[in-house]
C-alpha atoms as a PDB file:
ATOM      1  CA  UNK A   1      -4.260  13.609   3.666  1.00  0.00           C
ATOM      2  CA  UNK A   2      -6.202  11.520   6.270  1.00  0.00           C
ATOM      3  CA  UNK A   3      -5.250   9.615   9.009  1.00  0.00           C
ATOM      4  CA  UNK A   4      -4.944   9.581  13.099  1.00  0.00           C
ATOM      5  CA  UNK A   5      -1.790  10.281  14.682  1.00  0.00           C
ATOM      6  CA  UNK A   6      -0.329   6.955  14.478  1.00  0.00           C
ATOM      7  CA  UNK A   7      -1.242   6.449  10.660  1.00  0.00           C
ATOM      8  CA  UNK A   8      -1.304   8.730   7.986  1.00  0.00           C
ATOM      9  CA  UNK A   9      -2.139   8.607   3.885  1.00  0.00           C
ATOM     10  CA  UNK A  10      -1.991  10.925   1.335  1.00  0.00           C
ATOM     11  CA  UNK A  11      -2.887  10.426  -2.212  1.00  0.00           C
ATOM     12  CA  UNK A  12      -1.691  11.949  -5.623  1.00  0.00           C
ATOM     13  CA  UNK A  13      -1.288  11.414  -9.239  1.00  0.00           C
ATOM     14  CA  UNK A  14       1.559  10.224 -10.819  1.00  0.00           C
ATOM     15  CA  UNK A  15       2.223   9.491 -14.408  1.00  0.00           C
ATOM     16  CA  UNK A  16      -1.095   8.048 -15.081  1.00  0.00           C
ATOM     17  CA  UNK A  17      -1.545   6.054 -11.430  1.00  0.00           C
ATOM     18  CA  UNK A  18      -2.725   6.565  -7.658  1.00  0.00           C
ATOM     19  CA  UNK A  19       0.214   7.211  -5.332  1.00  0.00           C
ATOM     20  CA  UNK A  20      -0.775   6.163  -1.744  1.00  0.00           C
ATOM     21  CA  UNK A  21       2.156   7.330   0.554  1.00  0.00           C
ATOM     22  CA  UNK A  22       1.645   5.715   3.625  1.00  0.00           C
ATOM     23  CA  UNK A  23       3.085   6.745   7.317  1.00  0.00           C
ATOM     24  CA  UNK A  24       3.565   5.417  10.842  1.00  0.00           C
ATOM     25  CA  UNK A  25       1.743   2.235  11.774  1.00  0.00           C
ATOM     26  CA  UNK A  26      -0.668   0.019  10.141  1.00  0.00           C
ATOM     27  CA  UNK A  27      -2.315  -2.224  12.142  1.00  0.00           C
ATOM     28  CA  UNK A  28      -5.166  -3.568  13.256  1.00  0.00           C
ATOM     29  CA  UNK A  29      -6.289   0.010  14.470  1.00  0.00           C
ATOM     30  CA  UNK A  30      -5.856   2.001  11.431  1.00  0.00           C
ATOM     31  CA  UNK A  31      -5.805  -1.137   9.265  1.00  0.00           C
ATOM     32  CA  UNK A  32      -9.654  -0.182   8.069  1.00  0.00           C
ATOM     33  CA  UNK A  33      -9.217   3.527   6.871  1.00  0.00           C
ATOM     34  CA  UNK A  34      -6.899   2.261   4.412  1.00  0.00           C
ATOM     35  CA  UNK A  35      -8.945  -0.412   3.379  1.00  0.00           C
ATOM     36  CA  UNK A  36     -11.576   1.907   3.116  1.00  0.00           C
ATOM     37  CA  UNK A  37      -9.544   4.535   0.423  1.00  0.00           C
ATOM     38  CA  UNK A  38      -7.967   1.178  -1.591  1.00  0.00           C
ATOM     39  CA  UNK A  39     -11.626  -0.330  -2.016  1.00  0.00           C
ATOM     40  CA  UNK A  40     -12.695   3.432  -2.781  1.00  0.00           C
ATOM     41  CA  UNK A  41     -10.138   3.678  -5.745  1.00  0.00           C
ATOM     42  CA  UNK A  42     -11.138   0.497  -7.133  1.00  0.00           C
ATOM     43  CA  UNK A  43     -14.660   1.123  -7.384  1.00  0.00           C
ATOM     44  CA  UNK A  44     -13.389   4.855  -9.023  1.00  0.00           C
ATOM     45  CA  UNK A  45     -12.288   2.360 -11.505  1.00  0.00           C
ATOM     46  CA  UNK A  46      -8.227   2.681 -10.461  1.00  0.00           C
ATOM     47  CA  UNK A  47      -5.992  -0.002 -12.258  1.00  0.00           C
ATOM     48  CA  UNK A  48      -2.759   1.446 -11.102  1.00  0.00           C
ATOM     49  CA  UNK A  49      -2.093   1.964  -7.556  1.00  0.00           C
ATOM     50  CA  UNK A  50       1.592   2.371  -6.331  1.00  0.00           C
ATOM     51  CA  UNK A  51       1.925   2.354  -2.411  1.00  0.00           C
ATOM     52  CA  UNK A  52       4.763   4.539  -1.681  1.00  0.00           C
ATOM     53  CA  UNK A  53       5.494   2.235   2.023  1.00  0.00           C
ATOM     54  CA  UNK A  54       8.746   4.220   2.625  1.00  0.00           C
ATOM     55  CA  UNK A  55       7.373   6.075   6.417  1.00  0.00           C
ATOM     56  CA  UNK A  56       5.759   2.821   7.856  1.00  0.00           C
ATOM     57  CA  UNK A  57       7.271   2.326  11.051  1.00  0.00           C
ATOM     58  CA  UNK A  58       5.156  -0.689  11.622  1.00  0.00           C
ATOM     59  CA  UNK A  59       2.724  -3.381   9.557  1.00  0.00           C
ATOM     60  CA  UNK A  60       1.102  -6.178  11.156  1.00  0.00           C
ATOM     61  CA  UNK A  61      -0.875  -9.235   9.595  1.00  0.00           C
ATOM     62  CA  UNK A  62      -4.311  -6.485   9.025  1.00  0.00           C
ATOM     63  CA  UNK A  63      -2.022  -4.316   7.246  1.00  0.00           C
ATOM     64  CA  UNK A  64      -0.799  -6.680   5.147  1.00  0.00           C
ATOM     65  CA  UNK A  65      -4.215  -8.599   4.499  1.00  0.00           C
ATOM     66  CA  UNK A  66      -5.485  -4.716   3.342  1.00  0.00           C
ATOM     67  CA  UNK A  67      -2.303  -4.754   0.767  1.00  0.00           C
ATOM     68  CA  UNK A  68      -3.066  -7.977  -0.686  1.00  0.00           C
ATOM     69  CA  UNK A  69      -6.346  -7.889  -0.626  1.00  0.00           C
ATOM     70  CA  UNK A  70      -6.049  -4.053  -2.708  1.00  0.00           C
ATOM     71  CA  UNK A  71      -3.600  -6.169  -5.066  1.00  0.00           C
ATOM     72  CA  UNK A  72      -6.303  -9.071  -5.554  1.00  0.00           C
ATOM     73  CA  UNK A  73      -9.062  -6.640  -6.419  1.00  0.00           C
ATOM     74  CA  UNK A  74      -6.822  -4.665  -8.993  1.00  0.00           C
ATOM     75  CA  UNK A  75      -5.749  -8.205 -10.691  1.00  0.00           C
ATOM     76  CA  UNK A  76      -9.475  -9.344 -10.918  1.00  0.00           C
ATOM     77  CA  UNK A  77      -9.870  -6.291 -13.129  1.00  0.00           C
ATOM     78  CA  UNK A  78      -6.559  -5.755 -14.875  1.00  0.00           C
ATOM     79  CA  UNK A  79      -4.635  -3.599 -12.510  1.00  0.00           C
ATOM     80  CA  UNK A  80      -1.853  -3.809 -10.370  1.00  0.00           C
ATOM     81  CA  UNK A  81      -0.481  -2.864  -6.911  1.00  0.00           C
ATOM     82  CA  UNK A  82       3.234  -1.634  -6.354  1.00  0.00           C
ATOM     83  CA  UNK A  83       4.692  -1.282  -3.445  1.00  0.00           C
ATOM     84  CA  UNK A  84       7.648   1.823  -3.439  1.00  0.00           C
ATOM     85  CA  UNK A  85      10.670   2.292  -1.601  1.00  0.00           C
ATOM     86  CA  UNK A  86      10.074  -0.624   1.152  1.00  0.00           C
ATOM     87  CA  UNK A  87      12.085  -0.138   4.197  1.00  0.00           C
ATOM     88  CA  UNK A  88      14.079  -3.090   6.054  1.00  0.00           C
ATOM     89  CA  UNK A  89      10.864  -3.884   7.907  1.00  0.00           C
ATOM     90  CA  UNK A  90       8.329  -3.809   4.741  1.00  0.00           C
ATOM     91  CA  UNK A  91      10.931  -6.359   2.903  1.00  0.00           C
ATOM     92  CA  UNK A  92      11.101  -8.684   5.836  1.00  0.00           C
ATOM     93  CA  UNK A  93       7.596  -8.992   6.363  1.00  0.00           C
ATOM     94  CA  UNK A  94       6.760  -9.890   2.736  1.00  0.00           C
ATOM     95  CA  UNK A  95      10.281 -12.350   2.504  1.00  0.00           C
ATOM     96  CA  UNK A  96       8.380 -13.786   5.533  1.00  0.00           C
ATOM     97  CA  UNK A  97       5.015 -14.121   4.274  1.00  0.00           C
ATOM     98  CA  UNK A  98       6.095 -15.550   0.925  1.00  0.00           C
ATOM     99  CA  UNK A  99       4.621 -12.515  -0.182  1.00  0.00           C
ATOM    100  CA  UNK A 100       7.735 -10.569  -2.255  1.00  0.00           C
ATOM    101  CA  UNK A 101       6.514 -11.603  -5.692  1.00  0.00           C
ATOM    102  CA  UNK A 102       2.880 -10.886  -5.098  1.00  0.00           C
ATOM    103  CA  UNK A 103       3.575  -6.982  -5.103  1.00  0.00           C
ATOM    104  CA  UNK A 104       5.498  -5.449  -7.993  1.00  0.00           C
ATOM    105  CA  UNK A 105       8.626  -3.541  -5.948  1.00  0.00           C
ATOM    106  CA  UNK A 106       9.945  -0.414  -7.125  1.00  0.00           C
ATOM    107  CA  UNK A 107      12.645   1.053  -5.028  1.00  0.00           C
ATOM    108  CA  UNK A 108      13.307   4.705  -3.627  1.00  0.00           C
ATOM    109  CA  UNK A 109      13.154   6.892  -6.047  1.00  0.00           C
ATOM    110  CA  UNK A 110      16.081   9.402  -5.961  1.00  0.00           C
ATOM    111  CA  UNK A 111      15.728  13.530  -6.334  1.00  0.00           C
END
């Protein structure tokens, strides 16, 4: 897990992908850590990243710009980028943005 007290990640493997699970705001603060760990699993050679968005309280335009960007670096070289279990807030942003069939969506997953 890393992180500051407004933003937290953790990652873990899943069925053959990267499972970021991202928490509490993503902004223009904490916006570069995350960049950071998506640019470090695609140079680990990571096709399959899912983003597990359910705990974001908030995501502003540098959020979003790291998620897309992660997504446009995993299509250059075959991957893909999922985004699981987006809240109210997560859908609105990407409805807003145009932005909903960029990411492959998987919702909550259930126990």
């Amino acid at each position: 897990m890393s992180g500051t007290d407004d933003f937290t990640y953790h990652l873990a493997r899943e069925d053959g992908c990267v499972v970021v699970s991202l928490a509490g705001e993503l902004d223009m603060a904490t916006a570069p850590e995350l960049a950071e760990c998506l640019e470090r699993l695609s140079r680990n050679d990571e096709r399959t990243v899912v983003l597990d968005v359910a705990e974001l309280r908030f995501l502003d335009s540098s959020g979003l710009k790291v998620l897309l960007a992660a997504q446009q670096r995993a299509q250059a070289h075959g991957g893909t980028v999922t985004v699981r279990s987006p809240n109210d807030m997560v859908q609105r942003l990407l409805a807003m943005t145009n932005l909903e069939g960029v990411f492959g969506v998987e919702e909550q997953q259930t126990g």
